[in-house]
C-alpha atoms as a PDB file:
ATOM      1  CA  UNK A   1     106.193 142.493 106.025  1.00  0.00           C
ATOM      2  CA  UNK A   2     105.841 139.276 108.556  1.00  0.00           C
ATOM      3  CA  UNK A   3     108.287 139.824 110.829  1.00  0.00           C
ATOM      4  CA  UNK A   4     106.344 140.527 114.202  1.00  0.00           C
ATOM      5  CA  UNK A   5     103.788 137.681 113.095  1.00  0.00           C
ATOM      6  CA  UNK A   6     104.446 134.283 114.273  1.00  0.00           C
ATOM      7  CA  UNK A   7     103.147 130.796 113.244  1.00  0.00           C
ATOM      8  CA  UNK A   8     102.332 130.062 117.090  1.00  0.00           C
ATOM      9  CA  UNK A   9      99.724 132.784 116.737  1.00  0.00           C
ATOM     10  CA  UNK A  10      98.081 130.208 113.903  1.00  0.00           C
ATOM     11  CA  UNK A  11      98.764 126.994 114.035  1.00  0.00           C
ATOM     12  CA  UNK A  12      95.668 124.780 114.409  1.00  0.00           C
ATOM     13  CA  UNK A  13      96.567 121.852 116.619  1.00  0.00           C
ATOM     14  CA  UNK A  14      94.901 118.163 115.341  1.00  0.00           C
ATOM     15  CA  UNK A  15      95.365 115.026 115.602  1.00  0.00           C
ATOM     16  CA  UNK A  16      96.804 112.742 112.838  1.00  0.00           C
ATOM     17  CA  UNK A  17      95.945 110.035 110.019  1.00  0.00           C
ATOM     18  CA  UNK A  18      97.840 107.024 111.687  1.00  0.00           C
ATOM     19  CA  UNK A  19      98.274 103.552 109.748  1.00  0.00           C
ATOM     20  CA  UNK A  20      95.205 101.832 110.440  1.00  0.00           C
ATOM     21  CA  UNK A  21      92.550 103.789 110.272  1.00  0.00           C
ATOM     22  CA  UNK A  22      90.017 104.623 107.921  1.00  0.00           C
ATOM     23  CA  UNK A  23      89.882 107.447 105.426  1.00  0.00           C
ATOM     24  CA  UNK A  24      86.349 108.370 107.469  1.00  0.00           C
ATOM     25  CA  UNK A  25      88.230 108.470 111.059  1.00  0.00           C
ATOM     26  CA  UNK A  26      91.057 110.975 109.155  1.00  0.00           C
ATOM     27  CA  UNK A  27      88.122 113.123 107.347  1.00  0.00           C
ATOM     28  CA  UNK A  28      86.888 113.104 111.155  1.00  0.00           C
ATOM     29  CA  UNK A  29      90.109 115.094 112.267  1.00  0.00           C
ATOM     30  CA  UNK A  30      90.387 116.821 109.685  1.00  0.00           C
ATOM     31  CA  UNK A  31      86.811 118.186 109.654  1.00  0.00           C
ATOM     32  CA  UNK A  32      86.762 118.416 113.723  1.00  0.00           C
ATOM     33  CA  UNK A  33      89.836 120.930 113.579  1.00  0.00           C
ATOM     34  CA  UNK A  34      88.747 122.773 110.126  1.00  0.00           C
ATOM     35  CA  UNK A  35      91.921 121.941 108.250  1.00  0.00           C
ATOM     36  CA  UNK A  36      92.042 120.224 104.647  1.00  0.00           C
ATOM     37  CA  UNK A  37      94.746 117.568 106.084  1.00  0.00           C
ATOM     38  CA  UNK A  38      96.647 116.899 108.623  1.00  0.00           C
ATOM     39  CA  UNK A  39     100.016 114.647 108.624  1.00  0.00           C
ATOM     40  CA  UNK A  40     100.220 111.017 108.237  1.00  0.00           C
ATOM     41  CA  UNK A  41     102.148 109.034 110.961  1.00  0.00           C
ATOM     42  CA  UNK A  42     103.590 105.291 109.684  1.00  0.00           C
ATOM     43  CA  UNK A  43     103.400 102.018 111.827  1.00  0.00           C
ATOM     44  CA  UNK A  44     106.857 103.386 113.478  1.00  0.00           C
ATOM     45  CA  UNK A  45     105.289 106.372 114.587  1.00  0.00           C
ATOM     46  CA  UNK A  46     107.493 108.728 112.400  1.00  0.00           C
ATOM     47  CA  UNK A  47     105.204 111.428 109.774  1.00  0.00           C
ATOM     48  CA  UNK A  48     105.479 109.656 107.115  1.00  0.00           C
ATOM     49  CA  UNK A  49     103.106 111.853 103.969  1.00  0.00           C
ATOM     50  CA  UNK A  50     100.053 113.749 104.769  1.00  0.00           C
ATOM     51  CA  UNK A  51      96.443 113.015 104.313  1.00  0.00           C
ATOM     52  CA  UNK A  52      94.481 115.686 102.331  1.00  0.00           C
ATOM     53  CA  UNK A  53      90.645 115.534 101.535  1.00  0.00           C
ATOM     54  CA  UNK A  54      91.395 117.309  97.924  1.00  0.00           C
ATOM     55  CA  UNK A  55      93.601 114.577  97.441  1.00  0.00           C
ATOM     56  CA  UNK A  56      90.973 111.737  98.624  1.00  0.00           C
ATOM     57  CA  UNK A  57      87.668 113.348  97.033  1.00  0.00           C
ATOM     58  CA  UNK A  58      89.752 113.681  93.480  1.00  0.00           C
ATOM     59  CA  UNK A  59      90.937 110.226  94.006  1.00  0.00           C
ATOM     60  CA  UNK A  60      87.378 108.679  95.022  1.00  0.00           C
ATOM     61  CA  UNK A  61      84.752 110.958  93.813  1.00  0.00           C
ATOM     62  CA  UNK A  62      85.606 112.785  90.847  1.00  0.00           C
ATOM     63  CA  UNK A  63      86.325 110.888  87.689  1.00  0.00           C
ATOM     64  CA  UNK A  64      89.488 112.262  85.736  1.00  0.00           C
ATOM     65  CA  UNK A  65      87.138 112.759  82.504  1.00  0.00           C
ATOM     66  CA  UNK A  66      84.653 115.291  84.568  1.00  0.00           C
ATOM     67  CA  UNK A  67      87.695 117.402  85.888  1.00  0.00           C
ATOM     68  CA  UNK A  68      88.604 117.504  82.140  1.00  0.00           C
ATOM     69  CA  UNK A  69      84.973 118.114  80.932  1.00  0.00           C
ATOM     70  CA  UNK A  70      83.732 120.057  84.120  1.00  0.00           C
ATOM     71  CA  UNK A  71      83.214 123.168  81.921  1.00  0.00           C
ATOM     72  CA  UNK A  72      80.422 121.309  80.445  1.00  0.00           C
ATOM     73  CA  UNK A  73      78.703 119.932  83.260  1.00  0.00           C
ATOM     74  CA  UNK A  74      75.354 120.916  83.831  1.00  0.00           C
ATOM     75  CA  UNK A  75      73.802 121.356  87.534  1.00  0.00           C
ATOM     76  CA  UNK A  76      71.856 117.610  86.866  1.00  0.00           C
ATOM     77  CA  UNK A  77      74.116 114.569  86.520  1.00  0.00           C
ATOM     78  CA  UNK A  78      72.106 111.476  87.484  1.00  0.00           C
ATOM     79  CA  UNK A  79      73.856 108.812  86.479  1.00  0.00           C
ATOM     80  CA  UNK A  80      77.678 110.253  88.286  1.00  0.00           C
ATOM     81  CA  UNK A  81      76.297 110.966  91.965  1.00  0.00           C
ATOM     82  CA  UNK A  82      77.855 108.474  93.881  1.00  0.00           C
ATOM     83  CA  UNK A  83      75.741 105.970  95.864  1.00  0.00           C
ATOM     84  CA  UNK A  84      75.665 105.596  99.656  1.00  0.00           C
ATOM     85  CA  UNK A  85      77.324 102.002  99.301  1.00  0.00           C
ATOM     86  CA  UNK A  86      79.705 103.719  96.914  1.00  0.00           C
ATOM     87  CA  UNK A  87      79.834 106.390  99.683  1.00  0.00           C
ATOM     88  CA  UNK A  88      81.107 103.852 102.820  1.00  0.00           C
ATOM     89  CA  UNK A  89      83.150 101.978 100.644  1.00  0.00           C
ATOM     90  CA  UNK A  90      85.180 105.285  99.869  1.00  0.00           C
ATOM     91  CA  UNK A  91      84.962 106.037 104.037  1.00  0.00           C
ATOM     92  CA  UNK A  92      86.001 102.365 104.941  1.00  0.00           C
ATOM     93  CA  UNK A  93      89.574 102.523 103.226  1.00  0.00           C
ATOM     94  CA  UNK A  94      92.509 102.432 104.730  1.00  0.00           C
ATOM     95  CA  UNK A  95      94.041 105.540 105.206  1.00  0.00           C
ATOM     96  CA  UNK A  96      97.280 104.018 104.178  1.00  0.00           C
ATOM     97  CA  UNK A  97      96.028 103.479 100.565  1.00  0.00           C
ATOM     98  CA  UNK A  98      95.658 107.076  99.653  1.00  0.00           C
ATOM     99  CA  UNK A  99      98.884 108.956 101.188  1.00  0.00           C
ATOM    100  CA  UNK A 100     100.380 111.893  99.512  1.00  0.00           C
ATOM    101  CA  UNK A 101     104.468 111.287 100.448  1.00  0.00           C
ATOM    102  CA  UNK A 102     105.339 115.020  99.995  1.00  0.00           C
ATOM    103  CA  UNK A 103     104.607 116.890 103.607  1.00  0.00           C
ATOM    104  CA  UNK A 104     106.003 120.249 103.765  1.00  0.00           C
ATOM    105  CA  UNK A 105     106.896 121.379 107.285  1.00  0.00           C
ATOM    106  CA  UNK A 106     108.425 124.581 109.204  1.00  0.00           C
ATOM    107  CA  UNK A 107     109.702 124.990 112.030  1.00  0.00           C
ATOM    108  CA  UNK A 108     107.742 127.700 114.833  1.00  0.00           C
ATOM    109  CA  UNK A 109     110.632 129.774 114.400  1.00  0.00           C
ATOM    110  CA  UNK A 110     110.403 129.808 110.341  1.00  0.00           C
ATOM    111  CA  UNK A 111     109.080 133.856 109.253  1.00  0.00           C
ATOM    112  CA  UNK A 112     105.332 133.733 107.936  1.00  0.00           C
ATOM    113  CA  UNK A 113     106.797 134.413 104.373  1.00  0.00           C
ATOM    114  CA  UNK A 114     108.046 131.318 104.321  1.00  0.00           C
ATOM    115  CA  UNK A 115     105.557 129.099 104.883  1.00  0.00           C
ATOM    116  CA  UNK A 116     103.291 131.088 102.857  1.00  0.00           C
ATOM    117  CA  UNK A 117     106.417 130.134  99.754  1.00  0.00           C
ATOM    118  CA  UNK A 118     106.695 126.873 100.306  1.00  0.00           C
ATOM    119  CA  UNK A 119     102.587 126.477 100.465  1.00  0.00           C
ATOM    120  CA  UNK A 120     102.510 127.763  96.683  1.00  0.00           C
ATOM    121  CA  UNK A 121     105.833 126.311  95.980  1.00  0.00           C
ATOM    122  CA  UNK A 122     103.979 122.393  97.035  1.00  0.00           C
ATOM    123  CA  UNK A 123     100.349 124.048  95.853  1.00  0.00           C
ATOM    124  CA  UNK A 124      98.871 123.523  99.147  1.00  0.00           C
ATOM    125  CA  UNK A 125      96.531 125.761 101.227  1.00  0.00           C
ATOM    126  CA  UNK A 126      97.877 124.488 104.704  1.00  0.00           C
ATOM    127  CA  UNK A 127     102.238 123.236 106.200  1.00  0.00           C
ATOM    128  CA  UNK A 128     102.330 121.555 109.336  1.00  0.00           C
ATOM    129  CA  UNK A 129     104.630 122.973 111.829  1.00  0.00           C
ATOM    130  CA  UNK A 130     106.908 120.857 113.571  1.00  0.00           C
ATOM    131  CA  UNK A 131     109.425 121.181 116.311  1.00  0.00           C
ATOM    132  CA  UNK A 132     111.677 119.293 115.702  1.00  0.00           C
ATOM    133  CA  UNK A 133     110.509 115.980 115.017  1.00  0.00           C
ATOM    134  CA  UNK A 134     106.961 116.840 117.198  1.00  0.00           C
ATOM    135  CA  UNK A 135     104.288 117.760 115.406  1.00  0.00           C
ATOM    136  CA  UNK A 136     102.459 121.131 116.594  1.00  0.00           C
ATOM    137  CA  UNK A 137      99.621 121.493 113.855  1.00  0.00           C
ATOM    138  CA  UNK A 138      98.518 122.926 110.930  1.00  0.00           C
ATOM    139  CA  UNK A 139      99.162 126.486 109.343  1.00  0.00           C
ATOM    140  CA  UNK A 140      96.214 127.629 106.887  1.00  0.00           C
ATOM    141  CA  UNK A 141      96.459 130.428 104.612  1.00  0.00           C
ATOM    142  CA  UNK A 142      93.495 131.326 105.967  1.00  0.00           C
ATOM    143  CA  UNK A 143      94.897 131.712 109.360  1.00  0.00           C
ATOM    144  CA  UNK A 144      97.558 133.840 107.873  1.00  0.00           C
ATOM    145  CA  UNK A 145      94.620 136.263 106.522  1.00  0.00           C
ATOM    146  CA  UNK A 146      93.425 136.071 109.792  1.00  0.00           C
ATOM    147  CA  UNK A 147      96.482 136.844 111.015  1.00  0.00           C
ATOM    148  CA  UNK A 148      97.270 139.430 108.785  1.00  0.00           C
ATOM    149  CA  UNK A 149      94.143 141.301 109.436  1.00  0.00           C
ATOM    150  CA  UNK A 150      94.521 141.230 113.762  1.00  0.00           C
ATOM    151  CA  UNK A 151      97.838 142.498 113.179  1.00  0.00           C
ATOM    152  CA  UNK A 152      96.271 145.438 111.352  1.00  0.00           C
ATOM    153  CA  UNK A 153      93.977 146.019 113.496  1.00  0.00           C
ATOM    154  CA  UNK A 154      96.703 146.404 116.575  1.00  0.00           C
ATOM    155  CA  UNK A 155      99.021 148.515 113.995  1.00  0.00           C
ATOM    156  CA  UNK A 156      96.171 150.523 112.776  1.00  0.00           C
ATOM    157  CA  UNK A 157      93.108 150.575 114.747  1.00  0.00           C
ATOM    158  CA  UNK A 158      91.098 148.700 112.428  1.00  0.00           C
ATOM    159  CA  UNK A 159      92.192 150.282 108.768  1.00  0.00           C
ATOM    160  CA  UNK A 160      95.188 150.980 106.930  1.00  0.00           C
END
């Protein structure tokens, strides 16, 4: 179904979280490039996890008891809106602190399908693609929909 796509056609280039900064400087690339994370590169410049705003805002914002009871939420909760101190505390962590180990990377070469297997396989909406060990940038399902729709478009002129 993929084959004539190719992940070069996608990928998002962006920088990356690097030991040192703050979880504010890596929602800054993140946000800059429109990804939801981008890889996390260790004091010895190898990628070392990823950092992934789902996996900070759970972590920081959301208490484990509202995901449970979210059902039940109404649209006024006072007393749980974080505070702006609360706010720049979160923003003022080391990146280091919140690191997800598990990065899942392809190659430029690797079929569309693939990524798009291993993206539900690690229930992510993004891989980075690497060369080797050289990072490239990210690969959103979104871009594959994108994707997906330009190669119609060239197949089909416009429709299916």
């Amino acid at each position: 179904m993929f084959s004539q796509m190719k992940l070069l056609d996608i990928v998002v280039p962006t920088g990356v979280a690097k030991h040192g900064m703050s979880i504010g400087q890596a929602f800054e690339a993140c946000v800059s490039a429109g990804v939801p994370g981008v890889p996390y590169m260790g004091k010895e410049g190898a990628i070392e996890g990823r950092f992934s705003i789902r996996h900070i805002l759970k972590s920081t914002c959301v208490p484990d008891y509202m995901i449970e009871l979210a059902h039940l939420l109404g649209d006024e909760i006072h007393h749980a809106t974080m505070p702006a101190v609360e706010i720049c505390a979160v923003l003022n962590l080391p990146v280091e602190s919140l690191i997800l180990k598990n990065s899942a990377c392809v190659s430029p070469e690797s079929p569309v399908d693939k990524a798009l297997a291993i993206m539900e396989q690690t229930n992510s909406s993004y891989i980075f693609l690497m060369d080797g060990h050289t990072y490239i940038g990210v690969v959103t399902r979104m871009g594959i929909a994108a994707l997906m729709l330009k190669h119609q478009e060239s197949l089909f002129s416009g429709t299916c």
